[in-house]
C-alpha atoms as a PDB file:
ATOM      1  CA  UNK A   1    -227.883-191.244 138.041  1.00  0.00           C
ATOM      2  CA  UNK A   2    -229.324-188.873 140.495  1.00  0.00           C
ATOM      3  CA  UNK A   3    -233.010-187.753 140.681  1.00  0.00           C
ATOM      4  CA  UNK A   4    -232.314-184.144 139.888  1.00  0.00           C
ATOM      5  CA  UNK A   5    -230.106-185.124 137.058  1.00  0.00           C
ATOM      6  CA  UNK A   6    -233.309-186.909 135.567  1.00  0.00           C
ATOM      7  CA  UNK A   7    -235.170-184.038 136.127  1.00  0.00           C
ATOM      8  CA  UNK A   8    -233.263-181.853 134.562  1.00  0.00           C
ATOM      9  CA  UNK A   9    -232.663-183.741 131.186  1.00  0.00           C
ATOM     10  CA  UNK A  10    -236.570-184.321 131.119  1.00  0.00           C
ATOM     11  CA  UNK A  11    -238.000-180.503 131.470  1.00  0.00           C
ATOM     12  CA  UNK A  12    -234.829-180.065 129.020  1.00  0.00           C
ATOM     13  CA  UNK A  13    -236.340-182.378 126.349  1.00  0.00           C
ATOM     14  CA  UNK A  14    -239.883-180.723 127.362  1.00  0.00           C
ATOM     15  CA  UNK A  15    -238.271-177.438 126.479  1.00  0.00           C
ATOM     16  CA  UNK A  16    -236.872-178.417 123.253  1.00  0.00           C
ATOM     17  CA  UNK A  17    -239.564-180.414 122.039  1.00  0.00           C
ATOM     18  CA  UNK A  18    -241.781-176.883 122.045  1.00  0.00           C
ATOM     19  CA  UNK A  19    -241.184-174.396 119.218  1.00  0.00           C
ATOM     20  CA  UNK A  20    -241.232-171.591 121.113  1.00  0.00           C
ATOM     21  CA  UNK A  21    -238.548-173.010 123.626  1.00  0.00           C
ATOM     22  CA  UNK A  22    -236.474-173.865 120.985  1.00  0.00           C
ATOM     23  CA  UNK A  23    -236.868-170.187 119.619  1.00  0.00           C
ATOM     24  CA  UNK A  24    -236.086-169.023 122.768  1.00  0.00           C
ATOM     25  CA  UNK A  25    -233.071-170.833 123.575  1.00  0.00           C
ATOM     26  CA  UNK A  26    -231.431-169.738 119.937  1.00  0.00           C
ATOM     27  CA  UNK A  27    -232.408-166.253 120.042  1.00  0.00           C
ATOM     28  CA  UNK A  28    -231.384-163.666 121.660  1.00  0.00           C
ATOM     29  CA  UNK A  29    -233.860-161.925 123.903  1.00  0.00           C
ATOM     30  CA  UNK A  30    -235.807-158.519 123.387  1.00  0.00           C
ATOM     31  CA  UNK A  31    -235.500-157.789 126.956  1.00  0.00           C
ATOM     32  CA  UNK A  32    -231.667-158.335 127.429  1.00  0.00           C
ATOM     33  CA  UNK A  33    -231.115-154.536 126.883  1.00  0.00           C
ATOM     34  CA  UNK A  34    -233.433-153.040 129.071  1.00  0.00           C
ATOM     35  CA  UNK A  35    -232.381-155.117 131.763  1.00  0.00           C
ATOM     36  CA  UNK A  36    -228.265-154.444 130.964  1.00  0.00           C
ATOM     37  CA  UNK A  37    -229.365-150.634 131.434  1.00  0.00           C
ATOM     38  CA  UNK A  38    -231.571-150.988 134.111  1.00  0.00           C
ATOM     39  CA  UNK A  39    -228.440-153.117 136.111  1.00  0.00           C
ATOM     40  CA  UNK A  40    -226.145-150.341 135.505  1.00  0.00           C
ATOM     41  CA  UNK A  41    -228.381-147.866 137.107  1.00  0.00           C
ATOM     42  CA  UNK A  42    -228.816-149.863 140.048  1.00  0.00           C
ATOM     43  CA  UNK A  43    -225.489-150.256 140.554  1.00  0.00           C
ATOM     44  CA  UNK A  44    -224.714-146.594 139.899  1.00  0.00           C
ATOM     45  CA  UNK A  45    -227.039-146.414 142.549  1.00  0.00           C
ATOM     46  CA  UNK A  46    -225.274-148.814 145.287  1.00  0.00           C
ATOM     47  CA  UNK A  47    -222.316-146.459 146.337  1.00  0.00           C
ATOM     48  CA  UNK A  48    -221.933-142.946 147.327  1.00  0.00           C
ATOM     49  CA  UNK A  49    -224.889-141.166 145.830  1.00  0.00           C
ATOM     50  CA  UNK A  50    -223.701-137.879 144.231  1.00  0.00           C
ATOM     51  CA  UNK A  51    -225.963-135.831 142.088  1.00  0.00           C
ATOM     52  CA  UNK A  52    -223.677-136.906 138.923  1.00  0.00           C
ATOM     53  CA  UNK A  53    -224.180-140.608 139.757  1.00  0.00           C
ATOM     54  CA  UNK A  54    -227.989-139.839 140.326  1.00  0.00           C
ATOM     55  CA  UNK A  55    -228.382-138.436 137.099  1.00  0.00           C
ATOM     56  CA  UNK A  56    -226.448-140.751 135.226  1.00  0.00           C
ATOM     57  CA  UNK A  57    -228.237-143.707 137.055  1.00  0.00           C
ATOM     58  CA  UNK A  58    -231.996-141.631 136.313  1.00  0.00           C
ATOM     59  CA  UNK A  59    -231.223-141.947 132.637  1.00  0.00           C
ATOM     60  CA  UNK A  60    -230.130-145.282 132.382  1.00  0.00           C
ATOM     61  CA  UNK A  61    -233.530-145.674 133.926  1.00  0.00           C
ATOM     62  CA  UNK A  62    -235.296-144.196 131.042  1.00  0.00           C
ATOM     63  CA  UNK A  63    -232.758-145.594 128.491  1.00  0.00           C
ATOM     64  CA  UNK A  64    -234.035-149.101 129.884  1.00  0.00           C
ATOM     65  CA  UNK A  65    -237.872-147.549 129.324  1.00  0.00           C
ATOM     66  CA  UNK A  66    -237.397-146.920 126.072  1.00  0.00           C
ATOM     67  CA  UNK A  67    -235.907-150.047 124.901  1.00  0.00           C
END
């Protein structure tokens, strides 16, 4: 077995062993929204900036703020 195999199944027992990384790896996160809204306004952002996309894009933005 390789070395970064071996790494990877220990920091994945160290991750597992912890409550809280075990929480974390069955939940879903708190965050996950805020960053799906703040990803479409980015790329709403990417192309052709008209004032629709702009606006659309600026309230994403503050969809993602208030999440």
């Amino acid at each position: 077995m390789g070395r970064r195999w071996l790494d990877a199944l220990g920091l994945t027992g160290l991750v597992l062993a912890f409550p809280q990384g075990l929480g974390a790896l069955l939940s879903p996160h708190a965050d996950a929204l805020a960053v799906a809204f703040t990803l479409a306004g980015l790329l709403l952002l990417n192309d052709d900036l008209g004032r629709g996309r702009a606006l659309l894009a600026a309230l994403l933005f503050v969809a993602a703020l208030a999440t």
